[in-house]
C-alpha atoms as a PDB file:
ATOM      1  CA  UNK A   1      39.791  51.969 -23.162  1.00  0.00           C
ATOM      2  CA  UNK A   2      38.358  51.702 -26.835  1.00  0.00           C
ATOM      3  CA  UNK A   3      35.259  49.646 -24.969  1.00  0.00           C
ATOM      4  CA  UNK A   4      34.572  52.092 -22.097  1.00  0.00           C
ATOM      5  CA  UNK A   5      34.412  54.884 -24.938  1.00  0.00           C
ATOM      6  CA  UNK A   6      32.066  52.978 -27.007  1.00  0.00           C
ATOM      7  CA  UNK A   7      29.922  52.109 -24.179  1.00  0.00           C
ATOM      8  CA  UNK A   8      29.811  55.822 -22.629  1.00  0.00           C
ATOM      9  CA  UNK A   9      28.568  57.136 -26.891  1.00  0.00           C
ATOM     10  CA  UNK A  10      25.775  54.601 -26.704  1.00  0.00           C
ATOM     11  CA  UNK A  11      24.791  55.579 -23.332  1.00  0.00           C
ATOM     12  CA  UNK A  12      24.568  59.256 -24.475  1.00  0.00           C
ATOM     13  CA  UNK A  13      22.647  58.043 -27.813  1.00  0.00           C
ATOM     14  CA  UNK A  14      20.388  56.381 -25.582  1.00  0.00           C
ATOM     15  CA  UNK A  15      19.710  58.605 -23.003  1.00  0.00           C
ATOM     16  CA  UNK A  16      18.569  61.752 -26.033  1.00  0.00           C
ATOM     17  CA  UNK A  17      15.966  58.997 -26.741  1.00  0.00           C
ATOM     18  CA  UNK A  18      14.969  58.375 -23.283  1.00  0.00           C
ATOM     19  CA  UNK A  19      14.418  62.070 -22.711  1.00  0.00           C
ATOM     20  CA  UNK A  20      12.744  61.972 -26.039  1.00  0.00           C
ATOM     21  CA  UNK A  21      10.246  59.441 -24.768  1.00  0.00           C
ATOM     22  CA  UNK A  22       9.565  60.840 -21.303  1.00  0.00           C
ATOM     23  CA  UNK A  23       8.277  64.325 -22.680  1.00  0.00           C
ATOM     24  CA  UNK A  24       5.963  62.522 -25.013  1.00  0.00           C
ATOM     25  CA  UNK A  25       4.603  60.261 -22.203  1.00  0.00           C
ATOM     26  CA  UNK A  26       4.324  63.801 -20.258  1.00  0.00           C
ATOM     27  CA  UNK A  27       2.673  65.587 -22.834  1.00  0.00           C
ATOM     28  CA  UNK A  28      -0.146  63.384 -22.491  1.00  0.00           C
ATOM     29  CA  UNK A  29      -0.035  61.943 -19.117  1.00  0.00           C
ATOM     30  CA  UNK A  30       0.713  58.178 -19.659  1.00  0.00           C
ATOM     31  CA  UNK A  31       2.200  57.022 -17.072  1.00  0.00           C
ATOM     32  CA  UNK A  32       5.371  54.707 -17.962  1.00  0.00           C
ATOM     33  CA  UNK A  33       6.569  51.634 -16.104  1.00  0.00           C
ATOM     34  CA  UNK A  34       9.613  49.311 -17.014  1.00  0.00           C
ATOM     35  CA  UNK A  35       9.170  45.394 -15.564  1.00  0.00           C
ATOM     36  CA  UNK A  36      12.893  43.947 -15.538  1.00  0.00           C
ATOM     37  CA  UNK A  37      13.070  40.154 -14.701  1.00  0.00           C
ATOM     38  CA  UNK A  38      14.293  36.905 -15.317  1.00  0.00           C
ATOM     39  CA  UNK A  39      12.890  35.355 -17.722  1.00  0.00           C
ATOM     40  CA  UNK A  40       9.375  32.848 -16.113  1.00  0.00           C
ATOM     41  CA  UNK A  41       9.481  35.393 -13.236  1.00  0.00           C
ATOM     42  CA  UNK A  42       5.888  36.380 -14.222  1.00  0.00           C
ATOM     43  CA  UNK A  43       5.919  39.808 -15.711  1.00  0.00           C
ATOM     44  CA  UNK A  44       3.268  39.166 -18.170  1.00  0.00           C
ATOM     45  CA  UNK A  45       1.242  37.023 -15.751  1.00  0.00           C
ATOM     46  CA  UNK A  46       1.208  40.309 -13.156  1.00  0.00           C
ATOM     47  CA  UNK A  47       0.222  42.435 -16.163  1.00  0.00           C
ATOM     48  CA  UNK A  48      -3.091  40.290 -17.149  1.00  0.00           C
ATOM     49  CA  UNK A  49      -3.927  40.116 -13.129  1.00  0.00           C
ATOM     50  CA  UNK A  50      -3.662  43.715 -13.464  1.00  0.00           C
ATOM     51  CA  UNK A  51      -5.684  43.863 -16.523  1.00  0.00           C
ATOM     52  CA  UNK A  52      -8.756  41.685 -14.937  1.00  0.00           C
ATOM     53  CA  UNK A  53      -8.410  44.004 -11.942  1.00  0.00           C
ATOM     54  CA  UNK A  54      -8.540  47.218 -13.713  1.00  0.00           C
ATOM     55  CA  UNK A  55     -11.043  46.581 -16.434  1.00  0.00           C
ATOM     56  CA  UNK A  56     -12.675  49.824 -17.133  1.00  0.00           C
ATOM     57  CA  UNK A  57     -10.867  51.442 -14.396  1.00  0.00           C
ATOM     58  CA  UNK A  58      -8.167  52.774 -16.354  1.00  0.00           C
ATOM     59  CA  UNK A  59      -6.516  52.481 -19.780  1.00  0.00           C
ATOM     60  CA  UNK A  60      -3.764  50.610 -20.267  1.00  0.00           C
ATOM     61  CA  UNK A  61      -1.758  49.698 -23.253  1.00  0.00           C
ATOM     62  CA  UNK A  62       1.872  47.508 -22.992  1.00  0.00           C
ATOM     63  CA  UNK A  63       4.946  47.156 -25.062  1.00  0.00           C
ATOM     64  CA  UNK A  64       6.834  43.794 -25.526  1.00  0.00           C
ATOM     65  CA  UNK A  65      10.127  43.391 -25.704  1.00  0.00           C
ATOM     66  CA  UNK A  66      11.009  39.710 -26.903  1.00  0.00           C
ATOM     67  CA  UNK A  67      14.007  38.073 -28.522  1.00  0.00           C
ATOM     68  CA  UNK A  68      11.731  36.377 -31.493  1.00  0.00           C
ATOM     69  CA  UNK A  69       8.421  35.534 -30.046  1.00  0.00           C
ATOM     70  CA  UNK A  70       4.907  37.585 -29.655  1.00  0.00           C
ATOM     71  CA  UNK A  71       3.384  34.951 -27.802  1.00  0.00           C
ATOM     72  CA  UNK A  72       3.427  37.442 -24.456  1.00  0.00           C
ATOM     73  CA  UNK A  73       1.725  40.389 -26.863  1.00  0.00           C
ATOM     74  CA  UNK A  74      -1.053  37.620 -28.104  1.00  0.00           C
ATOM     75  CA  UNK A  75      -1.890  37.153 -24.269  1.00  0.00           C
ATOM     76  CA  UNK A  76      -2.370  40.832 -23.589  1.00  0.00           C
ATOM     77  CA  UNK A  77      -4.164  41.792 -26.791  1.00  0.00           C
ATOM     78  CA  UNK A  78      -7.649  39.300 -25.011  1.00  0.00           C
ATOM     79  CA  UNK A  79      -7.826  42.095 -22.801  1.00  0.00           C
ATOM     80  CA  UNK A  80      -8.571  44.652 -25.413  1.00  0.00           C
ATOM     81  CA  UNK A  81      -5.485  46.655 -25.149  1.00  0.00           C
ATOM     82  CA  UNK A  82      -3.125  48.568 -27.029  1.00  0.00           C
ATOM     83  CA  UNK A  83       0.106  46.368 -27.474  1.00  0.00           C
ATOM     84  CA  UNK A  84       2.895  46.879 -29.776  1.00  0.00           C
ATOM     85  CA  UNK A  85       5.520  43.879 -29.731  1.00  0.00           C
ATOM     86  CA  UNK A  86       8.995  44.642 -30.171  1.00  0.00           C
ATOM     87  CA  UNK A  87      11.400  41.881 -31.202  1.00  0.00           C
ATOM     88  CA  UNK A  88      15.069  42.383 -30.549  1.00  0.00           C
ATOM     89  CA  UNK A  89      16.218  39.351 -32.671  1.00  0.00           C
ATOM     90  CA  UNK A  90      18.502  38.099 -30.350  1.00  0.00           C
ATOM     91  CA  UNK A  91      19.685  41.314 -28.308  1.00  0.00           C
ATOM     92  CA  UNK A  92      19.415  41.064 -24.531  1.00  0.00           C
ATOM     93  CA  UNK A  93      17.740  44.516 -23.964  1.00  0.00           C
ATOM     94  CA  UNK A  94      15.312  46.873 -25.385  1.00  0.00           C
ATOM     95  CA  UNK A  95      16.839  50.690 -26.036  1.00  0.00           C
ATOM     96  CA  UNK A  96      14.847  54.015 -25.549  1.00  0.00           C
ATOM     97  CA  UNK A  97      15.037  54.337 -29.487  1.00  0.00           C
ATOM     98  CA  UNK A  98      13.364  51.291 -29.478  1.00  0.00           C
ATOM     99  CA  UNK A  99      10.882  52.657 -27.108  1.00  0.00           C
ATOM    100  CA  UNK A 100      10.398  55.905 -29.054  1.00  0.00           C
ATOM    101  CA  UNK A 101       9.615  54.031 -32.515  1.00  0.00           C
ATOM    102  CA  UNK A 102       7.024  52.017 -30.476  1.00  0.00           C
ATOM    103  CA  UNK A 103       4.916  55.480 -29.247  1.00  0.00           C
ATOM    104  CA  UNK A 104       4.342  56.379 -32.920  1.00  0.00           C
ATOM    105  CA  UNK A 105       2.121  53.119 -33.160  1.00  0.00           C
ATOM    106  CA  UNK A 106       0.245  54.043 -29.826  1.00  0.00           C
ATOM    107  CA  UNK A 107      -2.702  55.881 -29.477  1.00  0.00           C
ATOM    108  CA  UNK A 108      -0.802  57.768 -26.376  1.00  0.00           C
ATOM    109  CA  UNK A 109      -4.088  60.252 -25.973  1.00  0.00           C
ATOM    110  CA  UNK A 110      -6.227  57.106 -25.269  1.00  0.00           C
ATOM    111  CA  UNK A 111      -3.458  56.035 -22.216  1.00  0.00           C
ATOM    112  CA  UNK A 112      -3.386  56.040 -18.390  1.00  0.00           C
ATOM    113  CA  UNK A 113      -0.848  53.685 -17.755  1.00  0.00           C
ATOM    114  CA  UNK A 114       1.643  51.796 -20.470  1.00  0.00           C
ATOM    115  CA  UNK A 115       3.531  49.315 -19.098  1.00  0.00           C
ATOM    116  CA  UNK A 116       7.498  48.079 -21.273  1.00  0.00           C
ATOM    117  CA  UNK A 117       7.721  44.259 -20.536  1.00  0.00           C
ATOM    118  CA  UNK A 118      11.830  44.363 -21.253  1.00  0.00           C
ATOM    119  CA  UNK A 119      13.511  41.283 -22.721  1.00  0.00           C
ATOM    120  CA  UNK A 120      13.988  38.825 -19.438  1.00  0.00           C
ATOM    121  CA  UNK A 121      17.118  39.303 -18.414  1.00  0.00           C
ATOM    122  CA  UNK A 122      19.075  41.115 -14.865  1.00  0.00           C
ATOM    123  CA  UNK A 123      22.200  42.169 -16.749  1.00  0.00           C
ATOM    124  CA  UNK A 124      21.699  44.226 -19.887  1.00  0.00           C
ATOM    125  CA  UNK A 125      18.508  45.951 -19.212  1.00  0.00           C
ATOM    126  CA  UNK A 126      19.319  47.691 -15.697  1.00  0.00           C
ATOM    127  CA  UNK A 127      21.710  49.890 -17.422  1.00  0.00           C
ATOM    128  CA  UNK A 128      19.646  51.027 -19.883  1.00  0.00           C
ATOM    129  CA  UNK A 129      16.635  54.580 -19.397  1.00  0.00           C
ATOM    130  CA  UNK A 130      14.065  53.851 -21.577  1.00  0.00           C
ATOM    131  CA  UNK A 131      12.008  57.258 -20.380  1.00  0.00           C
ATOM    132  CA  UNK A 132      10.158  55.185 -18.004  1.00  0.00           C
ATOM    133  CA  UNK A 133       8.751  57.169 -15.165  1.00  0.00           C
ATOM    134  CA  UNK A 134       9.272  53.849 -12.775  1.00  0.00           C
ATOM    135  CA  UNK A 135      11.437  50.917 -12.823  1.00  0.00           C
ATOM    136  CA  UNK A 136       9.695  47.778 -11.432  1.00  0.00           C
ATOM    137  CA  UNK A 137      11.814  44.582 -10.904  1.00  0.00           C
ATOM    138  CA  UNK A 138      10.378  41.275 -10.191  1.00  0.00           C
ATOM    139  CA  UNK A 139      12.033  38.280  -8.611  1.00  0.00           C
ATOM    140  CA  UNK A 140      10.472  35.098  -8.404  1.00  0.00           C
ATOM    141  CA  UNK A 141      10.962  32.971  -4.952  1.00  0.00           C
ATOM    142  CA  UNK A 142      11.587  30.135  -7.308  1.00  0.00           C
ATOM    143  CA  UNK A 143      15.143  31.579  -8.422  1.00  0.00           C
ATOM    144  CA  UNK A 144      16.544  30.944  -5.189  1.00  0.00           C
ATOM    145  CA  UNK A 145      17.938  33.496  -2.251  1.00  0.00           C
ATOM    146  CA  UNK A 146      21.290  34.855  -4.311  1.00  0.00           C
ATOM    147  CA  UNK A 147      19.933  36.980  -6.913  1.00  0.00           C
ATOM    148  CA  UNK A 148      20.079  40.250  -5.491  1.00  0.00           C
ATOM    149  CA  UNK A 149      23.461  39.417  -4.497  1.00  0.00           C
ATOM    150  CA  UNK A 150      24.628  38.468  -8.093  1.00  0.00           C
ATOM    151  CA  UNK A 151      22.702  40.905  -9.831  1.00  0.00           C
ATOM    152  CA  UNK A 152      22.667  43.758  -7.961  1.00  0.00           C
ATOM    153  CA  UNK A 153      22.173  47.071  -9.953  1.00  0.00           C
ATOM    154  CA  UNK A 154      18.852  45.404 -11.524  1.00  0.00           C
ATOM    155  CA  UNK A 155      17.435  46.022  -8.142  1.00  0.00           C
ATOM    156  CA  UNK A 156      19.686  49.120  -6.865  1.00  0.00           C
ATOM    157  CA  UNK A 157      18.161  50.802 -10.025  1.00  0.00           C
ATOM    158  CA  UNK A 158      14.148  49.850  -8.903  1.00  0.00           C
ATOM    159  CA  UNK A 159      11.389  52.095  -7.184  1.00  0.00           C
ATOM    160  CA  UNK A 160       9.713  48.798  -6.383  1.00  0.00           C
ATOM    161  CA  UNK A 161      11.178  45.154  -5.886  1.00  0.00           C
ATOM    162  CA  UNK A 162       8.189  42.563  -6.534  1.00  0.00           C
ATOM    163  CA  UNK A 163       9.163  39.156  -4.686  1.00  0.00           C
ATOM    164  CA  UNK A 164       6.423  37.288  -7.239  1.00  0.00           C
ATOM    165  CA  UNK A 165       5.197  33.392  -6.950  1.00  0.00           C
ATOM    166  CA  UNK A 166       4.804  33.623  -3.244  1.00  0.00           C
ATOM    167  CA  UNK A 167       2.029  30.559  -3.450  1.00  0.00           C
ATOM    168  CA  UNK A 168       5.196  28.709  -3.900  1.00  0.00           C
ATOM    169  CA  UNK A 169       7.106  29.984  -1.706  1.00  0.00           C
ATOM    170  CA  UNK A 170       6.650  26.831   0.767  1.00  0.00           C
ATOM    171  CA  UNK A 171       7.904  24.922  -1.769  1.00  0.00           C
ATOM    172  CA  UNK A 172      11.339  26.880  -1.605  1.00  0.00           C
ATOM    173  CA  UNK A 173      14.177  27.730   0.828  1.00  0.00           C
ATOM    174  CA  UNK A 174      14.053  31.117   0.285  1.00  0.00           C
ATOM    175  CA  UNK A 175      13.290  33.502   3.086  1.00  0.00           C
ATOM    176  CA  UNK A 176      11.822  36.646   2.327  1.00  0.00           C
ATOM    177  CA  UNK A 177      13.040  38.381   5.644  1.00  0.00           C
ATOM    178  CA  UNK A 178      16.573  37.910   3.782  1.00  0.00           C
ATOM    179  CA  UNK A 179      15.443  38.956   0.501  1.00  0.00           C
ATOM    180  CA  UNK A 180      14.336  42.035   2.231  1.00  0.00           C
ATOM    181  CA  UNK A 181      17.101  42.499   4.030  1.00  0.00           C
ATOM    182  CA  UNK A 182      19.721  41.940   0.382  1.00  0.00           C
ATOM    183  CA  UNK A 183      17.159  43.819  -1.373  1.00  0.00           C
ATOM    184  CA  UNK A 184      17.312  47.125   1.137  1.00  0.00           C
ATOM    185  CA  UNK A 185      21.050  46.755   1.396  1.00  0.00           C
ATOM    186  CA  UNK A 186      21.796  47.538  -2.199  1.00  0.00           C
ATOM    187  CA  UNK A 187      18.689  49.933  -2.647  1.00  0.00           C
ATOM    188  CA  UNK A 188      17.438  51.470   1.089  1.00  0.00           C
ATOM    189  CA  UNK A 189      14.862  53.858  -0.451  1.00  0.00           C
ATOM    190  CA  UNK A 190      12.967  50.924  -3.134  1.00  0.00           C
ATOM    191  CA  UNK A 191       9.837  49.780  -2.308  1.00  0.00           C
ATOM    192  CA  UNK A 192       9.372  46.187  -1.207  1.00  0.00           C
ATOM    193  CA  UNK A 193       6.227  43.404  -2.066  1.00  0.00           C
ATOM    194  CA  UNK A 194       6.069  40.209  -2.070  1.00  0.00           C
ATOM    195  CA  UNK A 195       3.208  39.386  -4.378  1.00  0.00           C
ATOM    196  CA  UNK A 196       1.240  36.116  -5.980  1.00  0.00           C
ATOM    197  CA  UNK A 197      -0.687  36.896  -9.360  1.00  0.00           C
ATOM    198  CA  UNK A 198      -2.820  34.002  -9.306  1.00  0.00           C
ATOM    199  CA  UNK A 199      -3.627  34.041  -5.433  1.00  0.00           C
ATOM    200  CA  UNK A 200      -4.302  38.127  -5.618  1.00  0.00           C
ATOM    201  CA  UNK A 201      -1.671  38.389  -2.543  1.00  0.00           C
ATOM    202  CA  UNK A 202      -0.626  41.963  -2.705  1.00  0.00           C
ATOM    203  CA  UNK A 203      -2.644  42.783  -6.140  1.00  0.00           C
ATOM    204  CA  UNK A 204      -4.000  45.385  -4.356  1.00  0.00           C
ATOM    205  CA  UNK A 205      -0.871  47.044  -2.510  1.00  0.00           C
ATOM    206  CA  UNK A 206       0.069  46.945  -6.112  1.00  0.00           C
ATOM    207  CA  UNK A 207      -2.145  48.422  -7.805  1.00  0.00           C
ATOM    208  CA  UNK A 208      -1.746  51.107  -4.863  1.00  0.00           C
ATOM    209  CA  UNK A 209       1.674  51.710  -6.124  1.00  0.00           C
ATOM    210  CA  UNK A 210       0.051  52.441  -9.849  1.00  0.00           C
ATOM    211  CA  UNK A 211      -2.271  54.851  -8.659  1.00  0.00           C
ATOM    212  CA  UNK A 212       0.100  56.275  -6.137  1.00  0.00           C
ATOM    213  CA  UNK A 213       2.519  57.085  -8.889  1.00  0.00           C
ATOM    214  CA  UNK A 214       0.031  58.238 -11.337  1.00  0.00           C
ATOM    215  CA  UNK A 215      -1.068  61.051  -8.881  1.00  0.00           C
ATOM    216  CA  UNK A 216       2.728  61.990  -8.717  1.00  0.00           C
ATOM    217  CA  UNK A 217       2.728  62.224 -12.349  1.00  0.00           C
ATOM    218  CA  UNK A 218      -0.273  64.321 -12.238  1.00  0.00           C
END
């Protein structure tokens, strides 16, 4: 019992951030998207395809969530962009405090779109609101066919499920009919694309999904 009422007074703490977060993002018109994953599922490889593809286009900035590292932030800041790196030391999710601390270094007036690349991980982060206007989870074809199964409330809690590394998809068993049909079990009214960053299969459906949701926003 002592657990459950501990968990439900962190929840609460964190959700006053979240809605903290979201009216600053709304006050200027960013545009905020949380990537969950695994970790090697290829969240910051999608985010410099999106980069490339959007160069001038729009501005974009990115937050990094990491245990220790900032080699994923050093990889984003080639492009140009805004990037604050945020390292947990060792905790398996970021928090919406977190989040908030990590505006106040951003030039949010200077924003179209700021992506949160959370810590890589399908447990701890799905049950934490960061303020994000969108939750995006990725799932690589190279983790096998049970994931969904096994972890399901990081994809019951996503607008959009992206099935990434499908250039290697031959070299799996997986069968993205099934994935589809796990993925729409546990989450009918998510969005579903199966997507390869280095081929450009379904860059652009994504980046229809960006825009799409920025108009909402608007």
């Amino acid at each position: 019992m002592a657990e459950i009422i501990v968990m439900k007074a962190v929840n609460a703490e964190n959700e006053l951030h979240a809605q903290k977060v979201r009216e600053l993002v709304d006050h200027f018109g960013v545009l905020l998207i949380n990537l969950l994953s695994s970790p090697g599922s290829g969240k910051t490889t999608l985010l410099e395809a999106t980069l490339r593809e959007w160069r001038g286009k729009f501005r974009m900035g990115a937050i990094e969530g990491d245990l220790f590292t900032d080699e994923d932030a050093r990889r984003l800041e080639r492009f140009g962009i805004q990037v604050v790196q945020l390292n947990t030391q060792g905790s398996c999710h970021l928090t919406a405090n977190m989040i908030e601390k990590a505006l106040e270094k951003l030039d949010l007036k200077a924003l179209d779109f700021l992506f949160i690349e959370n810590v890589g991980n399908l447990v701890c982060p799905a049950s934490f609101n960061l303020g994000e206007h969108k939750r995006v989870t990725l799932l690589s074809v190279t983790e096998g066919q049970d994931k969904i199964k096994k972890y399901p409330k990081a994809f019951f809690t996503a607008d959009l499920l992206l099935v990434s590394k499908i250039d290697l998809l031959h070299l799996t068993e997986v069968k993205l009919e099934n994935l589809k049909e796990d993925f729409f079990r546990v989450n009918p009214k998510g969005g579903f694309l199966p997507l390869s960053a280095k081929t450009g299969d379904g860059m652009p459906q994504w980046l229809g999904f960006l825009e799409a949701w920025k108009k909402e926003l608007l």
